[in-house]
C-alpha atoms as a PDB file:
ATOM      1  CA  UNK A   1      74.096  -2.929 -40.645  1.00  0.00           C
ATOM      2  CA  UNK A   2      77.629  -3.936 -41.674  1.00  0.00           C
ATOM      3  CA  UNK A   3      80.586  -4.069 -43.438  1.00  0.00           C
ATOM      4  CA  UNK A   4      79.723  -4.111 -47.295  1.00  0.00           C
ATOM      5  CA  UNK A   5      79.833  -7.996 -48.406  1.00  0.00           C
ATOM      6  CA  UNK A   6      81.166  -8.117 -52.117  1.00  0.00           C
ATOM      7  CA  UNK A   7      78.784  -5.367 -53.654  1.00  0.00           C
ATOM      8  CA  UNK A   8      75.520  -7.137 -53.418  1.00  0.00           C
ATOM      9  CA  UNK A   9      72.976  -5.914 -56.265  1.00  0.00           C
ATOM     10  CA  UNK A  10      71.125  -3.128 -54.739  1.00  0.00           C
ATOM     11  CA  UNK A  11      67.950  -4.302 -54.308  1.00  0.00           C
ATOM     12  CA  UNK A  12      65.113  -2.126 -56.135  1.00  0.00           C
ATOM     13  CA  UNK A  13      62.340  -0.461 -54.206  1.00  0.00           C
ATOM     14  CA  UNK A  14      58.557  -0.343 -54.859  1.00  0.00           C
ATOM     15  CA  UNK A  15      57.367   2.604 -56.216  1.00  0.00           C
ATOM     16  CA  UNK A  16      55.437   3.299 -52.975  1.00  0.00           C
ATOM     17  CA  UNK A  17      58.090   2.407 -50.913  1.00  0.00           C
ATOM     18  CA  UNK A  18      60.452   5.032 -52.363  1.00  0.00           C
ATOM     19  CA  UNK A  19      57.261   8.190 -52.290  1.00  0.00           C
ATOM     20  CA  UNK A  20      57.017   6.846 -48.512  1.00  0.00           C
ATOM     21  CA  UNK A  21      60.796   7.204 -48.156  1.00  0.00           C
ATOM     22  CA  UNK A  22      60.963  11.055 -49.653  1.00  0.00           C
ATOM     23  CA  UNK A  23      57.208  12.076 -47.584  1.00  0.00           C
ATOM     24  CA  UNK A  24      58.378  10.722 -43.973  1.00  0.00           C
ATOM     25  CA  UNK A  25      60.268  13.691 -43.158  1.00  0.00           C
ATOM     26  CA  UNK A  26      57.911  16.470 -44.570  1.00  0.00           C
ATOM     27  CA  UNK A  27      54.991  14.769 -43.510  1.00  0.00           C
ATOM     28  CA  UNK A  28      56.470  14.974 -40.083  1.00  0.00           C
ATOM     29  CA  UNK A  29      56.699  18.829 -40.426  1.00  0.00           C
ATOM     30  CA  UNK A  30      52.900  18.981 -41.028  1.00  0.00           C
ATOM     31  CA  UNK A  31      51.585  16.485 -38.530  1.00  0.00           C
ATOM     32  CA  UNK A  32      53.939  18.757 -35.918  1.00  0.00           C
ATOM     33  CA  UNK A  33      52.390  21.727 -37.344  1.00  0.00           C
ATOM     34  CA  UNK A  34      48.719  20.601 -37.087  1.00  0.00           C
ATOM     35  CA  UNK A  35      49.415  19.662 -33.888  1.00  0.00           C
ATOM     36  CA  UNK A  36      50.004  22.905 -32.402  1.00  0.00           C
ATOM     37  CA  UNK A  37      46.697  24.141 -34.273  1.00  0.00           C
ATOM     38  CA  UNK A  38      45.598  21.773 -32.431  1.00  0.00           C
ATOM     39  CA  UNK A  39      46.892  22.964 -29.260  1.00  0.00           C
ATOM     40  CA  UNK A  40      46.074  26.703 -29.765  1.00  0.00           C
ATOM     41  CA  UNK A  41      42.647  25.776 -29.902  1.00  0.00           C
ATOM     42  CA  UNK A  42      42.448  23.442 -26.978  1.00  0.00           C
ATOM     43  CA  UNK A  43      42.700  24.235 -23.187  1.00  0.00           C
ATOM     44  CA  UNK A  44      45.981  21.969 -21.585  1.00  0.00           C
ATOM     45  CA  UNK A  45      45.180  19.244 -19.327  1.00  0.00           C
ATOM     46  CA  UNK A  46      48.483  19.167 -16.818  1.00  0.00           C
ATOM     47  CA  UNK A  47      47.209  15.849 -15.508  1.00  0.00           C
ATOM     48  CA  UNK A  48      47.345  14.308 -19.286  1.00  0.00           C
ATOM     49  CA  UNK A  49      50.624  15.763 -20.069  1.00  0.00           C
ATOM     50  CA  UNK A  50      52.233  14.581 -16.993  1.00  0.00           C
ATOM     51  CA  UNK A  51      51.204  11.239 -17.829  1.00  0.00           C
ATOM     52  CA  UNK A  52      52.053  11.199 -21.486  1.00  0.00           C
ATOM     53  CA  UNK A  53      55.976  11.820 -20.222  1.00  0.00           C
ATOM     54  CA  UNK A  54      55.582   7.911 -19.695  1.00  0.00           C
ATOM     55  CA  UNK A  55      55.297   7.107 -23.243  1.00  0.00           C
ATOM     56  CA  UNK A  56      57.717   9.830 -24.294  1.00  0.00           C
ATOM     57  CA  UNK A  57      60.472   9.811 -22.260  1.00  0.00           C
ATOM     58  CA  UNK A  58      61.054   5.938 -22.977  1.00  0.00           C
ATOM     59  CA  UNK A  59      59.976   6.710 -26.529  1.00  0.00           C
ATOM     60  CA  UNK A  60      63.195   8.871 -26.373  1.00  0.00           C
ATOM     61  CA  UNK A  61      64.956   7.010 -24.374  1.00  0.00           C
ATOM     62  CA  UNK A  62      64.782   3.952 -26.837  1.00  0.00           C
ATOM     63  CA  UNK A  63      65.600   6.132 -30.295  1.00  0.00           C
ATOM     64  CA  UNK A  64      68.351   7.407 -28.543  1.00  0.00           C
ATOM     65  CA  UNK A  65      70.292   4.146 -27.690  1.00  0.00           C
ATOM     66  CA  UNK A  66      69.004   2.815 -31.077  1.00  0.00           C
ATOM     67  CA  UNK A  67      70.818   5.408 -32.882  1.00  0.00           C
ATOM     68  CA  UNK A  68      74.113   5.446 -30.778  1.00  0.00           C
ATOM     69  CA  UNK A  69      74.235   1.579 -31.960  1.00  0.00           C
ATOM     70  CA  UNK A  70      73.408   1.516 -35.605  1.00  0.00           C
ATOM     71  CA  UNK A  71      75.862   1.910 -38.517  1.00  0.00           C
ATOM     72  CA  UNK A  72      73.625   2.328 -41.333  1.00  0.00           C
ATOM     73  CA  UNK A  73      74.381   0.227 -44.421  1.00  0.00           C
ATOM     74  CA  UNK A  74      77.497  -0.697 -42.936  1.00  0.00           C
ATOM     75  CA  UNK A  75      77.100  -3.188 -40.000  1.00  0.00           C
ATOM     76  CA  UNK A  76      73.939  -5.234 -38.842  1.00  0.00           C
ATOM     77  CA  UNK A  77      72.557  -3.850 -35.881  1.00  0.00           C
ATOM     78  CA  UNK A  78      71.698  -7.125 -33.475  1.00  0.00           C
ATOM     79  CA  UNK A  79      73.049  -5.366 -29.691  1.00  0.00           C
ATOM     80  CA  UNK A  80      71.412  -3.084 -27.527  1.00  0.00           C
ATOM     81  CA  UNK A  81      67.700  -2.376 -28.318  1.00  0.00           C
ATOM     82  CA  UNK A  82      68.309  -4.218 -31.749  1.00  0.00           C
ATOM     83  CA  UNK A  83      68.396  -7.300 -29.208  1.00  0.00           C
ATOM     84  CA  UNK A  84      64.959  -6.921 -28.866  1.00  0.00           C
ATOM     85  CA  UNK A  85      63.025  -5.526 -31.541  1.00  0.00           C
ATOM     86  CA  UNK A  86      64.554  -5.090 -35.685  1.00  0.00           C
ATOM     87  CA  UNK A  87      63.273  -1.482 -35.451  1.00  0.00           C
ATOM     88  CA  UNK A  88      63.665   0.417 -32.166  1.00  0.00           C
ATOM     89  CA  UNK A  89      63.603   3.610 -34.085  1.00  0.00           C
ATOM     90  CA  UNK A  90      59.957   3.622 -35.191  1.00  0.00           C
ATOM     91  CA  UNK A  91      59.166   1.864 -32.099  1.00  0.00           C
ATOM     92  CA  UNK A  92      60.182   4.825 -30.223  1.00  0.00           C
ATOM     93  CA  UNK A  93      58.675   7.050 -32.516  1.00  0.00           C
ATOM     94  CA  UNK A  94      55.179   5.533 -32.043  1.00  0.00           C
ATOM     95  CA  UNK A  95      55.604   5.870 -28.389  1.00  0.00           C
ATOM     96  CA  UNK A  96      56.209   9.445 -28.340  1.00  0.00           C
ATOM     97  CA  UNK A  97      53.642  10.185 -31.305  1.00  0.00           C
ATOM     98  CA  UNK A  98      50.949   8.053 -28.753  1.00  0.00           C
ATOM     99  CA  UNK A  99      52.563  10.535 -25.546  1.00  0.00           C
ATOM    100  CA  UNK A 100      51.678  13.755 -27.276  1.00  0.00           C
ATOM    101  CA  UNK A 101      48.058  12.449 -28.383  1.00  0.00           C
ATOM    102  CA  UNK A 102      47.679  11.725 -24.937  1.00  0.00           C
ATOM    103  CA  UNK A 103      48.552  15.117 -23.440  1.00  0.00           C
ATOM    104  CA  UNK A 104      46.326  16.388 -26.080  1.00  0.00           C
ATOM    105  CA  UNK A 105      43.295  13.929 -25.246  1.00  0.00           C
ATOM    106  CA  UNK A 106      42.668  13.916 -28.903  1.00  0.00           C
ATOM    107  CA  UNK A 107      40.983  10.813 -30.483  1.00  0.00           C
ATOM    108  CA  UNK A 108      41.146  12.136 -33.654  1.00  0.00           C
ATOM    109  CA  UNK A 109      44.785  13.119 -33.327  1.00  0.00           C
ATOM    110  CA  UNK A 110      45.515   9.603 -32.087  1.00  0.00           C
ATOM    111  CA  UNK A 111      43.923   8.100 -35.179  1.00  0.00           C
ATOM    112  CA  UNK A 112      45.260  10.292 -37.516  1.00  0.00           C
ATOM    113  CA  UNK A 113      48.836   9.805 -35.898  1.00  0.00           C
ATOM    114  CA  UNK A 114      48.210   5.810 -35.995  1.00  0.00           C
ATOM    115  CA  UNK A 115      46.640   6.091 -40.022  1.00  0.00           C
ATOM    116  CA  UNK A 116      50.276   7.969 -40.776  1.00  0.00           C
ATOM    117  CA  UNK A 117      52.284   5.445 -39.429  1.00  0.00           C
ATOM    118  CA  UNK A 118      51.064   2.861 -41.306  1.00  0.00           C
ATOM    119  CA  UNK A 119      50.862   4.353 -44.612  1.00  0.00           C
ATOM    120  CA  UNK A 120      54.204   5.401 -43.858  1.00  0.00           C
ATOM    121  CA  UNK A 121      55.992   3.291 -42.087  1.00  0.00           C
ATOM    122  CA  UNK A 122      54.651  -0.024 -43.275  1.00  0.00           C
ATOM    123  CA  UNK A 123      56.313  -0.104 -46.614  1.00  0.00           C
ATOM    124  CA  UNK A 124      59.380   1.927 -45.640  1.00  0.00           C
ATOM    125  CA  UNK A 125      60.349  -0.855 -43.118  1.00  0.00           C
ATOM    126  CA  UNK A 126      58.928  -3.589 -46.103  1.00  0.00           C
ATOM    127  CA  UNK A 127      62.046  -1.980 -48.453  1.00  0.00           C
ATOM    128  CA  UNK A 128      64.574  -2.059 -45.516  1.00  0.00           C
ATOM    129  CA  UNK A 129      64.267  -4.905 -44.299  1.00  0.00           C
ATOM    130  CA  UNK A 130      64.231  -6.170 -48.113  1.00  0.00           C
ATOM    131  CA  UNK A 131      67.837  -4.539 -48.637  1.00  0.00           C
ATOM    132  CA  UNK A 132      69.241  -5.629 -45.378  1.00  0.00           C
ATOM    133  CA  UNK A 133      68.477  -9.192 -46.331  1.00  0.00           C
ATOM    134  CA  UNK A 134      69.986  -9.306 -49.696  1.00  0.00           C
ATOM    135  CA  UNK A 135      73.036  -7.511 -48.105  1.00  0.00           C
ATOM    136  CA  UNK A 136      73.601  -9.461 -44.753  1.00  0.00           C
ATOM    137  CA  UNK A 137      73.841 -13.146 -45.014  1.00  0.00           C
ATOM    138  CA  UNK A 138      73.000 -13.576 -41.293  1.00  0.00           C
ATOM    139  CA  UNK A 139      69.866 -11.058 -41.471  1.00  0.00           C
ATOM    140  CA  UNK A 140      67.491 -14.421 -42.051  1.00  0.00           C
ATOM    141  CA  UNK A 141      68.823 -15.672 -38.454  1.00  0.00           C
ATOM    142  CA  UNK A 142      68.023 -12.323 -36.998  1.00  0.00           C
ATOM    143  CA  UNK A 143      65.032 -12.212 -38.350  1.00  0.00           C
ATOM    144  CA  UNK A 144      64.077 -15.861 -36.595  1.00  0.00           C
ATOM    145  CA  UNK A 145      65.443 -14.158 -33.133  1.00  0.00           C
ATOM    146  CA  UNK A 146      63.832 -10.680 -33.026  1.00  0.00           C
ATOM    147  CA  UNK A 147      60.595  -9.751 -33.475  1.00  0.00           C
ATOM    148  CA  UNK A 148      59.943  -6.830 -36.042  1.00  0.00           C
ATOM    149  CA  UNK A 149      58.654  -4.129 -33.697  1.00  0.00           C
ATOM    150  CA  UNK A 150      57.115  -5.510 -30.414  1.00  0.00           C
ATOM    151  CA  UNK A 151      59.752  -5.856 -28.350  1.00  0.00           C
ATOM    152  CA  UNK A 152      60.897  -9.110 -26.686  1.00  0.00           C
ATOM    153  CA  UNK A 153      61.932  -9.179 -22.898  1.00  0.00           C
ATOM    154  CA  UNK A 154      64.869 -10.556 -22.932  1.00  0.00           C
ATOM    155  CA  UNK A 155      68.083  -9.803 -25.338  1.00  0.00           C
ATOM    156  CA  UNK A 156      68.555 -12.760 -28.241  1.00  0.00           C
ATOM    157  CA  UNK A 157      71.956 -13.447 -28.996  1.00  0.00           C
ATOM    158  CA  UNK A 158      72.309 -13.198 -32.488  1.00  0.00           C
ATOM    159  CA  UNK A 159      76.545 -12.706 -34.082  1.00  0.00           C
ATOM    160  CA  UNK A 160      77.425 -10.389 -36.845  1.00  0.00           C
ATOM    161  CA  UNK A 161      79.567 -11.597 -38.871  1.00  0.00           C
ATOM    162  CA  UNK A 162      81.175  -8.537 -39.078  1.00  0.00           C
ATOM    163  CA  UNK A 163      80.994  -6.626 -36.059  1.00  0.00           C
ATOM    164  CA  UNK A 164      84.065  -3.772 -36.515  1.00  0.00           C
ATOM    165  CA  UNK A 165      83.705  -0.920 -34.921  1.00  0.00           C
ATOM    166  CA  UNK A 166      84.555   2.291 -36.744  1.00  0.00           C
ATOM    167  CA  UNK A 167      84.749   4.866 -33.891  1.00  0.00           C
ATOM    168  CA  UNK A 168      87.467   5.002 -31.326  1.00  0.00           C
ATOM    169  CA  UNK A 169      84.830   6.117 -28.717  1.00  0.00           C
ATOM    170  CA  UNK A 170      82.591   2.996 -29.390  1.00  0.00           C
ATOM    171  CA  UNK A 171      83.241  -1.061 -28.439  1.00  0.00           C
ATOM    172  CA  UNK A 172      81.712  -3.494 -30.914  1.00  0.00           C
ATOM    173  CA  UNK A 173      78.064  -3.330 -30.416  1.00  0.00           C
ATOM    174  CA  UNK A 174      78.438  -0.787 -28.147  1.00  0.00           C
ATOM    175  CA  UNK A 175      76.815   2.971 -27.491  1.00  0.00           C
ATOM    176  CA  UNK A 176      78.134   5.690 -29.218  1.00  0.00           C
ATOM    177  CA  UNK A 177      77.729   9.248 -28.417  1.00  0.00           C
ATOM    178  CA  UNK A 178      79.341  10.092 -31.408  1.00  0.00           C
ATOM    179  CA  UNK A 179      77.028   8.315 -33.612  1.00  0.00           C
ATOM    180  CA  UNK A 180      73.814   9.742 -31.423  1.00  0.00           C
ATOM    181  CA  UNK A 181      75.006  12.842 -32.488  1.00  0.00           C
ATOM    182  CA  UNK A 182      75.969  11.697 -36.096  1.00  0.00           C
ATOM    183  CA  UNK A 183      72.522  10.668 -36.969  1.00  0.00           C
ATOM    184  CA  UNK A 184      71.567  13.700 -35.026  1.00  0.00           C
ATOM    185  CA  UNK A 185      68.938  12.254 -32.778  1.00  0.00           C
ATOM    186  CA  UNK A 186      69.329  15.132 -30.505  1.00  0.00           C
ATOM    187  CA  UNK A 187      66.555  16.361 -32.820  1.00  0.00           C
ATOM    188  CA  UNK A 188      64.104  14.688 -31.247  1.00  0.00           C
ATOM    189  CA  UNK A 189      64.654  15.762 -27.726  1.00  0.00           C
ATOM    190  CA  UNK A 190      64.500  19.131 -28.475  1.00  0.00           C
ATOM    191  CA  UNK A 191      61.286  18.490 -30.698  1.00  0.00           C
ATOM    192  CA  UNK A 192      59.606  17.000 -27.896  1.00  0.00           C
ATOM    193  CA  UNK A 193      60.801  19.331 -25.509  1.00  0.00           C
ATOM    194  CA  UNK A 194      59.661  22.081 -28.050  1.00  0.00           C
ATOM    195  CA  UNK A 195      56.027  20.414 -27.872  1.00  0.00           C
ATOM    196  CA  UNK A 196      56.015  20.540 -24.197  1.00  0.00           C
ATOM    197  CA  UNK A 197      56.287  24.056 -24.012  1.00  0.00           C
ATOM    198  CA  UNK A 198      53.551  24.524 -26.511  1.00  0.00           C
ATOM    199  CA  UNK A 199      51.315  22.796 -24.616  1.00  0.00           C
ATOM    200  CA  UNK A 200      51.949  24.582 -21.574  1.00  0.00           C
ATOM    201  CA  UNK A 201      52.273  28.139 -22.709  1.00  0.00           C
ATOM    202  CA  UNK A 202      51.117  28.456 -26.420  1.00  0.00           C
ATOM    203  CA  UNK A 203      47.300  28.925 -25.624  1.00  0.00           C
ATOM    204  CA  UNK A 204      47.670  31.241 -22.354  1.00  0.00           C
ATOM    205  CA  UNK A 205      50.207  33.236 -24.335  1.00  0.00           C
ATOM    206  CA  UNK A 206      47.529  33.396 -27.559  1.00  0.00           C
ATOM    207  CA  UNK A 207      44.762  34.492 -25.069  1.00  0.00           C
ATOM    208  CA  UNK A 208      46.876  37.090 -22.990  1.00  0.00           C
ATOM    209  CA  UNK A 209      47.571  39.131 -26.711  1.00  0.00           C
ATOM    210  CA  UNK A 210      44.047  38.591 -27.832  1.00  0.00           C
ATOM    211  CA  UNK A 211      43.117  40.037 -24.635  1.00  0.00           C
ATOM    212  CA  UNK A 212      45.658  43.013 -25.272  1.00  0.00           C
ATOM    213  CA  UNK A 213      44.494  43.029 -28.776  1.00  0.00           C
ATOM    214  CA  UNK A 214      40.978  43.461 -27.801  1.00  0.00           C
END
């Protein structure tokens, strides 16, 4: 995303596109909070959770560098993991959604995670990418380069046209920690990490004060 080209018209969203837009976040707060229903009623498998830190950690990993590179509606994002897929951010999303249906060993979870993402995501990325090509001339190109979410191997080399940095702390293109913490990422992490201990401790700590209880 980059530097504002002589006020382009704003392109409108669909009316779908913009209820997708205002349920993403809340819908996130239910699908958390079914989840660890889910998890109070289910014994933990250690085996599956260890494994499921190799879908989350990179999941993570990858949101994390995405949003130390982007500067939303400002600058085109085509360095770092924008190199290699147009949306690292719900890439890395749907890598730590499929992580925590694995350490769950839920098939109905998984489905119900993969049915969200593409009522939700599906149109949301339809409007941006919409906007971002009536505001960036060179978003066409990019397009031709990158593939929309799975990722290519190597890095295409695609120039902004515009690439000004508008941090001290960050070289053009570069990572910035103080946009990671500007889009406030560090949400994540500590949502995951938050999950983790649920799945570890929630159900022994239910059935200890049942057992008290009782």
């Amino acid at each position: 995303m980059m530097s504002q080209h002589n006020t382009p018209p704003k392109p409108r969203p669909t009316q779908w596109q913009s209820l997708a837009r205002r349920i993403r976040v809340p819908l996130g707060f239910v699908t958390a909070a079914v989840y660890v229903f889910e998890v109070a009623r289910r014994p933990a498998h250690p085996a599956a959770i260890a494994w499921s830190l190799a879908l989350v950690l990179p999941g993570l990993a990858l949101r994390a560098a995405a949003s130390g590179t982007v500067k939303k509606n400002r600058e085109l994002a085509v360095t770092g993991p924008y190199a290699h897929t147009r949306n690292p951010l719900y890439l890395g999303s749907m890598l730590i959604a499929a992580g925590f249906a694995v350490a769950l060993l839920s098939w109905p979870l998984a489905l119900l995670l993969a049915a969200g993402f593409a009522v939700i995501y599906i149109p949301v990325i339809a409007g941006e990418e919409r906007f971002l090509r009536d505001t960036f001339p060179e978003f066409e190109d990019y397009c031709r380069r990158v593939p929309r979410l799975l990722p290519r191997l190597t890095p295409a080399k695609v120039q902004s046209s515009e690439a000004v940095a508008d941090d001290s702390s960050a070289t053009a293109g570069g990572f910035s920690f103080a946009l990671y913490r500007k889009h406030g990422e560090y949400n994540a992490a500590l949502g995951a990490a938050l999950l983790y201990l649920s799945l570890l401790y929630l159900r022994p700590v239910l059935e200890t004060l049942l057992h008290r209880v009782q």
